[in-house]
Protein backbone atom coordinates (compact mmCIF):
# COMPACT_ATOMS: atom_id res chain seq x y z
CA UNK A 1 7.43 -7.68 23.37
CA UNK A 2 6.12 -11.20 23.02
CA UNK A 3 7.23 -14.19 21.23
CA UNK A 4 3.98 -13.54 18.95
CA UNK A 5 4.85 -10.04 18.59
CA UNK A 6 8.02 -10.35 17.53
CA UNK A 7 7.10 -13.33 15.00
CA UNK A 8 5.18 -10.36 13.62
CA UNK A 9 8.02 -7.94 13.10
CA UNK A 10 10.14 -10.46 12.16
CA UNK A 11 7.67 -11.41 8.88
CA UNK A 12 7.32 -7.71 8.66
CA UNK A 13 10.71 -7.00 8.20
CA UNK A 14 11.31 -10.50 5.65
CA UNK A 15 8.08 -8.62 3.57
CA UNK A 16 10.06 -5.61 3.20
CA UNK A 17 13.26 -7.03 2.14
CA UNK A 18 11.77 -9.81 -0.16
CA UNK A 19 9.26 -7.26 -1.33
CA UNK A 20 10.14 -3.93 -1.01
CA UNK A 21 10.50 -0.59 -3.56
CA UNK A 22 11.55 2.24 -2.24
CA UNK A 23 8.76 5.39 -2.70
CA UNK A 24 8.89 8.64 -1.41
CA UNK A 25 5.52 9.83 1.22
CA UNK A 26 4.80 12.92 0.69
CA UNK A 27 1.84 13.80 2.79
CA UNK A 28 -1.05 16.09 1.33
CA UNK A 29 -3.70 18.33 3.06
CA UNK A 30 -6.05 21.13 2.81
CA UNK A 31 -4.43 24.19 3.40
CA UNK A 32 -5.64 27.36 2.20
CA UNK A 33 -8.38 26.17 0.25
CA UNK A 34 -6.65 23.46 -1.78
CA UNK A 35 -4.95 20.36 -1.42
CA UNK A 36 -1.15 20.98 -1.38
CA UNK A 37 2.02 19.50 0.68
CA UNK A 38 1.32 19.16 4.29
CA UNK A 39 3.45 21.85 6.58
CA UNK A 40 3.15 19.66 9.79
CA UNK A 41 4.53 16.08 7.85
CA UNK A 42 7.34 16.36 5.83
CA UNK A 43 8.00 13.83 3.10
CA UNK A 44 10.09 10.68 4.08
CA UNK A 45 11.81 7.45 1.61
CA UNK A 46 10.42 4.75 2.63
CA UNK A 47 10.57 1.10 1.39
CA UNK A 48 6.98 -0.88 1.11
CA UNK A 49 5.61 -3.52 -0.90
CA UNK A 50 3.46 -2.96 -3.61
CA UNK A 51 0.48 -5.24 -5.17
CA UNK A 52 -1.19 -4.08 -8.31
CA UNK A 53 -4.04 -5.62 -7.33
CA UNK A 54 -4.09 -7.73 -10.77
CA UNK A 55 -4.34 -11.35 -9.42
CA UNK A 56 -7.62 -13.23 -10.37
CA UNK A 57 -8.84 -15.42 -7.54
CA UNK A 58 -8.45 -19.05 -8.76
CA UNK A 59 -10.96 -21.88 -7.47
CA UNK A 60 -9.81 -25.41 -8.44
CA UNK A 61 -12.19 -28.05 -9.83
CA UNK A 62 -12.93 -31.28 -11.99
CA UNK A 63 -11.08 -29.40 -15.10
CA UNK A 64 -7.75 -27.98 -13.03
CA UNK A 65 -8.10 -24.32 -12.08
CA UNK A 66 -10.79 -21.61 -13.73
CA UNK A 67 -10.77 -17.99 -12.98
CA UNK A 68 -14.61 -17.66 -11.33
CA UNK A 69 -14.89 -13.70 -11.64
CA UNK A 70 -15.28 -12.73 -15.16
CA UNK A 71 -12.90 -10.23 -16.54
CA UNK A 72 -15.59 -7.10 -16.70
CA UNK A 73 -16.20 -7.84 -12.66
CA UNK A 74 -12.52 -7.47 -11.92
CA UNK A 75 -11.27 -4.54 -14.06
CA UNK A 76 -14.40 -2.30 -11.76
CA UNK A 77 -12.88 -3.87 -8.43
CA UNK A 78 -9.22 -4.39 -8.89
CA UNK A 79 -7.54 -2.28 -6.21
CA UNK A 80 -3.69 -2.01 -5.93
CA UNK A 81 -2.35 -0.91 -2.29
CA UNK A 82 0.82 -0.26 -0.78
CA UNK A 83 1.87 -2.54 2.05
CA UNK A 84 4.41 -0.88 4.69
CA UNK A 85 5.40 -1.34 8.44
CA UNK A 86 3.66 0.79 11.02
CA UNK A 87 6.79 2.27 12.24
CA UNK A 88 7.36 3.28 8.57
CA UNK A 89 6.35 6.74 8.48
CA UNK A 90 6.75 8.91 11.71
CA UNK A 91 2.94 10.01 11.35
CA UNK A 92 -0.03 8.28 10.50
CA UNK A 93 -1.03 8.20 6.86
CA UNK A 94 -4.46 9.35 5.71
CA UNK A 95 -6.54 9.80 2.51
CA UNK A 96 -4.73 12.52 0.14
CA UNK A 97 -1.26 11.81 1.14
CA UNK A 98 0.58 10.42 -2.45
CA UNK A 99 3.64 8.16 -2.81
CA UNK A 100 5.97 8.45 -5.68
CA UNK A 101 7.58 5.01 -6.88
CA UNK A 102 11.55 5.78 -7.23
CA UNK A 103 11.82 2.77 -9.67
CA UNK A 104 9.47 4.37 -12.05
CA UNK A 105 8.51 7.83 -11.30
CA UNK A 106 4.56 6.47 -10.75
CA UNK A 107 2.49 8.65 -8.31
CA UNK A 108 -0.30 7.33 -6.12
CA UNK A 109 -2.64 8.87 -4.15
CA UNK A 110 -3.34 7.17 -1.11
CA UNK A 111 -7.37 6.49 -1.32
CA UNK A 112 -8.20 4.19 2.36
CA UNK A 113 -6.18 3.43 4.96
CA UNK A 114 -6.32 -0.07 6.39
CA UNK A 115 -4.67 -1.09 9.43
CA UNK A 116 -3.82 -5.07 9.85
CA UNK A 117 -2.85 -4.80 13.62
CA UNK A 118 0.01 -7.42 13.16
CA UNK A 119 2.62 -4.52 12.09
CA UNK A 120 2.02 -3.69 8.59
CA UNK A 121 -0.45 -0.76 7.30
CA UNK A 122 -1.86 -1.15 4.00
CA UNK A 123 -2.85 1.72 1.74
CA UNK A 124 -5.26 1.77 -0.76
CA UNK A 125 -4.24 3.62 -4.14
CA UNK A 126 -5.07 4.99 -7.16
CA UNK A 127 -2.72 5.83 -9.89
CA UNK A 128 -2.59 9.91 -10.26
CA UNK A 129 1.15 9.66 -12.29
């Protein structure tokens, strides 16, 4: 690996231990004509990082900071997402798979997949539990 490569596993790594829950993936696919556990991925624990997506971007000015978005504009584009490492999850994760929070019991299905390329994946959820 190189020394840049390795930063990035390094930070990866720090994000999971500062960060980290554990969940439970339990991946999800059409089989049979329905969505239902996947027979070729079973479910793994796993420990990611998880952002509710409830931040307000801040800009400061003349009168300290203001929130610029109005409240209406962030409730329709709040997103939270799951944050893990790529070597995670022994498959790749797609849209339908759900993760269940062990802290809380909350279920999420997984709604976009995005891939950073600097060894984290992060997926976009929805609340389903």
């Amino acid at each position: 690996m190189s020394r840049f490569a390795d930063a990035w596993t390094t930070a990866s790594r720090n994000i999971d231990a500062y960060f980290g829950e554990a969940f439970t993936f339990k991946p999800i696919a059409y089989v049979g004509g329905k969505y239902g556990p996947d027979p070729a991925r079973s479910a793994v624990a796993i420990t990611a990082a998880f952002d509710s997506g409830a931040a307000l971007d801040k800009q400061e000015g003349v009168h300290g900071s203001r929130v610029v978005r109005d409240l209406a504009a962030d409730v329709a584009t709040m997103h939270a997402n799951i944050d893990l490492a790529t070597d995670a999850l022994p498959y790749a994760p797609v849209v339908k798979d759900r993760l269940t929070r062990q802290s809380d019991g909350a279920v999420f299905e997984v709604s976009a997949v995005l891939q950073d390329d600097f060894a984290r994946i992060t997926l976009r959820v929805m609340k389903v539990g």
